[in-house]
PDB file of N, CA and C in Angstrom:
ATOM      1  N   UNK A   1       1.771   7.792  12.490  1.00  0.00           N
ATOM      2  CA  UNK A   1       1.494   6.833  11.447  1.00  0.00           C
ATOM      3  C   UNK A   1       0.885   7.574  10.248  1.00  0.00           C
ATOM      4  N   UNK A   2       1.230   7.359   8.844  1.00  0.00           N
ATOM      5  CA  UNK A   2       1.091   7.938   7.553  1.00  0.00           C
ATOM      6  C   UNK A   2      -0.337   7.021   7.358  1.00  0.00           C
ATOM      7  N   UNK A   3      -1.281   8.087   7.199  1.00  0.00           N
ATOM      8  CA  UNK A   3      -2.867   7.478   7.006  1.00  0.00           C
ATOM      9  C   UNK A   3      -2.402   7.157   5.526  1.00  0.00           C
ATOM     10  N   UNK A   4      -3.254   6.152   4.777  1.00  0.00           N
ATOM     11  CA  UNK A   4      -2.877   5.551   3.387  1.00  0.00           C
ATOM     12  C   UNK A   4      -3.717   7.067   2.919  1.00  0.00           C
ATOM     13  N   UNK A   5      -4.956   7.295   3.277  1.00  0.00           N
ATOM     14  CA  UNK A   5      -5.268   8.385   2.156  1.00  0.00           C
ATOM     15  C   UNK A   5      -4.518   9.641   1.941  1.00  0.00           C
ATOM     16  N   UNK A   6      -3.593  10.139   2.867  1.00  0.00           N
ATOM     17  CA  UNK A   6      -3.024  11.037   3.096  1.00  0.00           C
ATOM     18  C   UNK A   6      -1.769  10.771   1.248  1.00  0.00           C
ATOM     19  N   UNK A   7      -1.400   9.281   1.717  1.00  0.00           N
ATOM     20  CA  UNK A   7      -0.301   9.036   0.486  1.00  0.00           C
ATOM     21  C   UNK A   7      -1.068   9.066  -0.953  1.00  0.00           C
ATOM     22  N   UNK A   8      -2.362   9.293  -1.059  1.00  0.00           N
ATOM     23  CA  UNK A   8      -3.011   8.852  -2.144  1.00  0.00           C
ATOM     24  C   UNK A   8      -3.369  10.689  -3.088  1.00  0.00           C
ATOM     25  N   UNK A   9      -3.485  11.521  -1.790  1.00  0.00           N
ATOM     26  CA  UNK A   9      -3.795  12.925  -2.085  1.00  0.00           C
ATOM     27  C   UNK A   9      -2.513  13.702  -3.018  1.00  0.00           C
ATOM     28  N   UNK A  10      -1.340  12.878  -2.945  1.00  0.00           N
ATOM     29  CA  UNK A  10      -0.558  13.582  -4.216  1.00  0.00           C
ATOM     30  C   UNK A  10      -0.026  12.622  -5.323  1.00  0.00           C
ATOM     31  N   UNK A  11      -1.233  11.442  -5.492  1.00  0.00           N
ATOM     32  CA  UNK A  11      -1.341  10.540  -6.602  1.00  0.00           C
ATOM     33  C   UNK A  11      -2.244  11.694  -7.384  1.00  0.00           C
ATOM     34  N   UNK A  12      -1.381  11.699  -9.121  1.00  0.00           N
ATOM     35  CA  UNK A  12      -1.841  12.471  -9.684  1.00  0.00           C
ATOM     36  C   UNK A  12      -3.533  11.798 -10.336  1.00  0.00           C
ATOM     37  N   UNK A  13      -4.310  12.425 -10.498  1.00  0.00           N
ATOM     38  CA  UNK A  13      -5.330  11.487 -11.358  1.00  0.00           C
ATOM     39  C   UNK A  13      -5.632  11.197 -12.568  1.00  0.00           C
ATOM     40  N   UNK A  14      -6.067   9.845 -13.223  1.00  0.00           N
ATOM     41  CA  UNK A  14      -5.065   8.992 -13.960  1.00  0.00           C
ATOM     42  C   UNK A  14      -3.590   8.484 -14.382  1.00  0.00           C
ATOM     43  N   UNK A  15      -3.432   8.549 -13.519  1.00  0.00           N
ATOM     44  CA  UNK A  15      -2.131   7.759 -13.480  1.00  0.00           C
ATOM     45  C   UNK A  15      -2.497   6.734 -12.360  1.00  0.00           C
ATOM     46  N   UNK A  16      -1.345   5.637 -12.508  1.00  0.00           N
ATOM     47  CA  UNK A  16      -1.845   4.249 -11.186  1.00  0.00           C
ATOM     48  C   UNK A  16      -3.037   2.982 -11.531  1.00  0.00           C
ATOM     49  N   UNK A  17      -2.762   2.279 -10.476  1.00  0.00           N
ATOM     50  CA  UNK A  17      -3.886   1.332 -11.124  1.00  0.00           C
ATOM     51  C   UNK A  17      -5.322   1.933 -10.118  1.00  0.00           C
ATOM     52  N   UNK A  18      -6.120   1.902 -11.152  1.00  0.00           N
ATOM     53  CA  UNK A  18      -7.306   2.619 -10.065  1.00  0.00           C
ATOM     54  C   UNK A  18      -8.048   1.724  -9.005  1.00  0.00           C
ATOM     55  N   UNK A  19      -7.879   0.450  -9.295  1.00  0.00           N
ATOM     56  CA  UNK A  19      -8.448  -0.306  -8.065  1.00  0.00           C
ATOM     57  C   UNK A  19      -7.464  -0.378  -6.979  1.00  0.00           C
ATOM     58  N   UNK A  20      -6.141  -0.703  -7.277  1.00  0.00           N
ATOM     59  CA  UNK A  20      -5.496  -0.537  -5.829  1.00  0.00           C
ATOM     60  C   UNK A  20      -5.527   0.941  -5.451  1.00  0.00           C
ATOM     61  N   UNK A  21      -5.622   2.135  -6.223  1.00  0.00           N
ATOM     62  CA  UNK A  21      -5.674   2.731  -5.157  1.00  0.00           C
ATOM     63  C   UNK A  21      -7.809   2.852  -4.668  1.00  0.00           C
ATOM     64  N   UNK A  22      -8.324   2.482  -5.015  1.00  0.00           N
ATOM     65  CA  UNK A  22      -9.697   2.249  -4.462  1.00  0.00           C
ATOM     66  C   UNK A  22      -9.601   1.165  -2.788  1.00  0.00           C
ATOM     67  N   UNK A  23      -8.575   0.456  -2.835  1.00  0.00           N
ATOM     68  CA  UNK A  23      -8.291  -0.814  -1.980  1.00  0.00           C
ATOM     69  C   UNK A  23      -7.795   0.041  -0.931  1.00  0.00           C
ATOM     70  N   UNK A  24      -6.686   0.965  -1.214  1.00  0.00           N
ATOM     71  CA  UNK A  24      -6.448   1.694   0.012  1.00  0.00           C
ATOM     72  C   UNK A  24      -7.027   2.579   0.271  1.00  0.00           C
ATOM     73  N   UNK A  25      -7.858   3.385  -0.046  1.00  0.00           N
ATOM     74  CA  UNK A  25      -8.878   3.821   0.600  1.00  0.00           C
ATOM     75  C   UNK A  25     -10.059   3.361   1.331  1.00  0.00           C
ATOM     76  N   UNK A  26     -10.298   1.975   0.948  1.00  0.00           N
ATOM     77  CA  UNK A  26     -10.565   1.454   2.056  1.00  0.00           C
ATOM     78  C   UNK A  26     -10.528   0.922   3.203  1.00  0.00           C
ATOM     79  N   UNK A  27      -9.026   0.595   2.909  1.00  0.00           N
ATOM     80  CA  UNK A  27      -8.000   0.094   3.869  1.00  0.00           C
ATOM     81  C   UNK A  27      -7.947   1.005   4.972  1.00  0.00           C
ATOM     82  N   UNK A  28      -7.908   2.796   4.456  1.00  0.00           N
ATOM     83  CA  UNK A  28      -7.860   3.492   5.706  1.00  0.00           C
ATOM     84  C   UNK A  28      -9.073   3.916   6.011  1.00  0.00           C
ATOM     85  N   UNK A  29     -10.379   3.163   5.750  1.00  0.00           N
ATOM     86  CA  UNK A  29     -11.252   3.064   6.942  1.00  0.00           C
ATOM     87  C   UNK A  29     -11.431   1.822   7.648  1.00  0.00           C
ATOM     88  N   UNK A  30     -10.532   1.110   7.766  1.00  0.00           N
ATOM     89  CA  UNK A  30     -10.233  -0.127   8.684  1.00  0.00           C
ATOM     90  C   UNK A  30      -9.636   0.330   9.611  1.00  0.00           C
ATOM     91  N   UNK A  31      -9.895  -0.170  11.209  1.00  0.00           N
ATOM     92  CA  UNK A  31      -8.916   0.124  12.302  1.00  0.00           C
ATOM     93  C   UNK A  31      -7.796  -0.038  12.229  1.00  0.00           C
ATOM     94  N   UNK A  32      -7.132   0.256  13.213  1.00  0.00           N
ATOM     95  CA  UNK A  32      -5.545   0.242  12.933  1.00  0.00           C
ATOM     96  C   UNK A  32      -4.620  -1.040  13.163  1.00  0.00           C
ATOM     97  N   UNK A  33      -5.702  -1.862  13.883  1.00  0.00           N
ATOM     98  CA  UNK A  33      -4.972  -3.262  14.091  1.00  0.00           C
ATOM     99  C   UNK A  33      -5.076  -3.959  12.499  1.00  0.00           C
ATOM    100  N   UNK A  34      -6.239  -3.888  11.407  1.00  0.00           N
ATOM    101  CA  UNK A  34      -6.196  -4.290  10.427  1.00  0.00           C
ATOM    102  C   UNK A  34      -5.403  -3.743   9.523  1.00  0.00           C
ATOM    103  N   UNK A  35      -5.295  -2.451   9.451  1.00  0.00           N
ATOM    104  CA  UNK A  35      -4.078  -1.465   8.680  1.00  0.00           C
ATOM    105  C   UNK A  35      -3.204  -2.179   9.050  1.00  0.00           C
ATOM    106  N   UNK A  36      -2.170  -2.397  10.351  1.00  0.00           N
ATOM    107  CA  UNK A  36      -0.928  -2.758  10.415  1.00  0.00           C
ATOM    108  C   UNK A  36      -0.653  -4.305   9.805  1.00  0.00           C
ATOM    109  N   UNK A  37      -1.738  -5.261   9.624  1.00  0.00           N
ATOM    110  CA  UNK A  37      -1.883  -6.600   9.375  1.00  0.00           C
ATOM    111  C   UNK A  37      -1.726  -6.248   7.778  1.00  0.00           C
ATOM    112  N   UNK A  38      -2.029  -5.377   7.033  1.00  0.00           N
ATOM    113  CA  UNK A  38      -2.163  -4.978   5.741  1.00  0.00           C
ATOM    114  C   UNK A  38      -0.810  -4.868   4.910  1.00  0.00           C
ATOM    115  N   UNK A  39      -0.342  -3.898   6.521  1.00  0.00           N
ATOM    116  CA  UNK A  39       1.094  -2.866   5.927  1.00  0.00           C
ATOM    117  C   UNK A  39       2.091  -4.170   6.130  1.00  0.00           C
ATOM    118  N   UNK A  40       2.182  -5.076   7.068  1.00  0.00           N
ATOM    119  CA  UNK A  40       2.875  -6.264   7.087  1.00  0.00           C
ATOM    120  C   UNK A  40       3.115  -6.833   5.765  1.00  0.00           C
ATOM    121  N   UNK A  41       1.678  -6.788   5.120  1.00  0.00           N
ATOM    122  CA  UNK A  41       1.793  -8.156   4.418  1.00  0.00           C
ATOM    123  C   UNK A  41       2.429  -7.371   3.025  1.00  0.00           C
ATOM    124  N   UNK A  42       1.820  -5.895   2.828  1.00  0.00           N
ATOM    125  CA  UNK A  42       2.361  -5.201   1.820  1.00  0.00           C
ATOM    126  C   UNK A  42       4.603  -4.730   1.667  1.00  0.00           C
ATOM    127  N   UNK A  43       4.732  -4.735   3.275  1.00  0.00           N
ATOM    128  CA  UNK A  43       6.305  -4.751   3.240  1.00  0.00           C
ATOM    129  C   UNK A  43       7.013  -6.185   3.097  1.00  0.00           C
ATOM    130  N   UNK A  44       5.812  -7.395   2.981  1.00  0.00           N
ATOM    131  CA  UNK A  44       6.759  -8.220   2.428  1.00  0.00           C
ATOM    132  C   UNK A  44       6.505  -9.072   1.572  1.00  0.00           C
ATOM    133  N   UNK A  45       5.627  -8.573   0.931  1.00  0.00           N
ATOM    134  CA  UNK A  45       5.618  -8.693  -0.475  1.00  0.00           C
ATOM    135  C   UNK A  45       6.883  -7.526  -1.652  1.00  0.00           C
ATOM    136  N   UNK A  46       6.963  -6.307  -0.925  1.00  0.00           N
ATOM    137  CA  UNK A  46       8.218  -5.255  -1.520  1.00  0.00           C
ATOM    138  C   UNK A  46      10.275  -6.236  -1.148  1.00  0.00           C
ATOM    139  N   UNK A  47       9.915  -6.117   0.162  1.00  0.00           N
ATOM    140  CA  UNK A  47      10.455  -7.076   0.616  1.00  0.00           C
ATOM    141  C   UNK A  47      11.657  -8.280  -0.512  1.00  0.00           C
ATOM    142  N   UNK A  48       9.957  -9.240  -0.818  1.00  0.00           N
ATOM    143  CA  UNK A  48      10.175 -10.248  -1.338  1.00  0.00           C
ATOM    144  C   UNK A  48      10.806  -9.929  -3.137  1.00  0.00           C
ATOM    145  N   UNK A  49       9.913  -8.528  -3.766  1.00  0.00           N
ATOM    146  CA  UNK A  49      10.830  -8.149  -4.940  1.00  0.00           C
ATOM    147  C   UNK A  49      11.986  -7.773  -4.828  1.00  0.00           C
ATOM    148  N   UNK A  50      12.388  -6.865  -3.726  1.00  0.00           N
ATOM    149  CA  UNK A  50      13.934  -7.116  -3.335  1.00  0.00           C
ATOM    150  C   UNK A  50      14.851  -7.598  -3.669  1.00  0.00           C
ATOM    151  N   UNK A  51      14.155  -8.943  -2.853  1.00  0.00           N
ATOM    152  CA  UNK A  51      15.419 -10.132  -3.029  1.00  0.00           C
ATOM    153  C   UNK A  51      15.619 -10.813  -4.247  1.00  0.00           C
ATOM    154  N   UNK A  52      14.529 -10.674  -4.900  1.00  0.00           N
ATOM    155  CA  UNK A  52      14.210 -11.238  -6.259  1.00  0.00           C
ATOM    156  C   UNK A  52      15.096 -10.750  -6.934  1.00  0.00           C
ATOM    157  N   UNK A  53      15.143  -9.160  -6.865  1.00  0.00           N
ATOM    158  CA  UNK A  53      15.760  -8.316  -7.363  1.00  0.00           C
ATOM    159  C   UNK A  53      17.487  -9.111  -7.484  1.00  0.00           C
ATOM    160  N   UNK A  54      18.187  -8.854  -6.264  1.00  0.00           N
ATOM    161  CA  UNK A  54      18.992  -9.135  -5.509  1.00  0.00           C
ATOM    162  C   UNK A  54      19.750 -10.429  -6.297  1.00  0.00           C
ATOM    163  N   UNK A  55      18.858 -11.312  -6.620  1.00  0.00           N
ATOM    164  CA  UNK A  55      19.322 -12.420  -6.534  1.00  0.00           C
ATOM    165  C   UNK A  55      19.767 -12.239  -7.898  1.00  0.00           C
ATOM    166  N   UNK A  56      18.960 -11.713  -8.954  1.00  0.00           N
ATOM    167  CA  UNK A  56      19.264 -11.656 -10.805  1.00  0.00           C
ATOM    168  C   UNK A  56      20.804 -10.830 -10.714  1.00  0.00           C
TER     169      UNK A  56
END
């Protein structure tokens, strides 16, 4: 499993929004049952632009 801070270490700095990435760094000091409840809700919300996408 890809720790979120691991994805955050070749976010350049300034660039991004700085509170979400502040959010996932906290996120990966949450256990892993709350991480996966996270990563759920974050693949379908991507997911959901998708189809959005999809549909135009």
């Amino acid at each position: 499993m890809i720790k979120f801070a691991l994805l955050l270490q070749d976010t350049p700095r300034g660039s991004g929004d700085t509170d979400l990435l502040q959010q996932f760094k906290a996120v990966d000091l949450m256990p892993d049952e709350d991480k996966q409840v996270i990563k759920k809700l974050i693949d379908a919300f991507i997911t959901k632009g998708k189809l959005k996408q999809l549909a135009l």
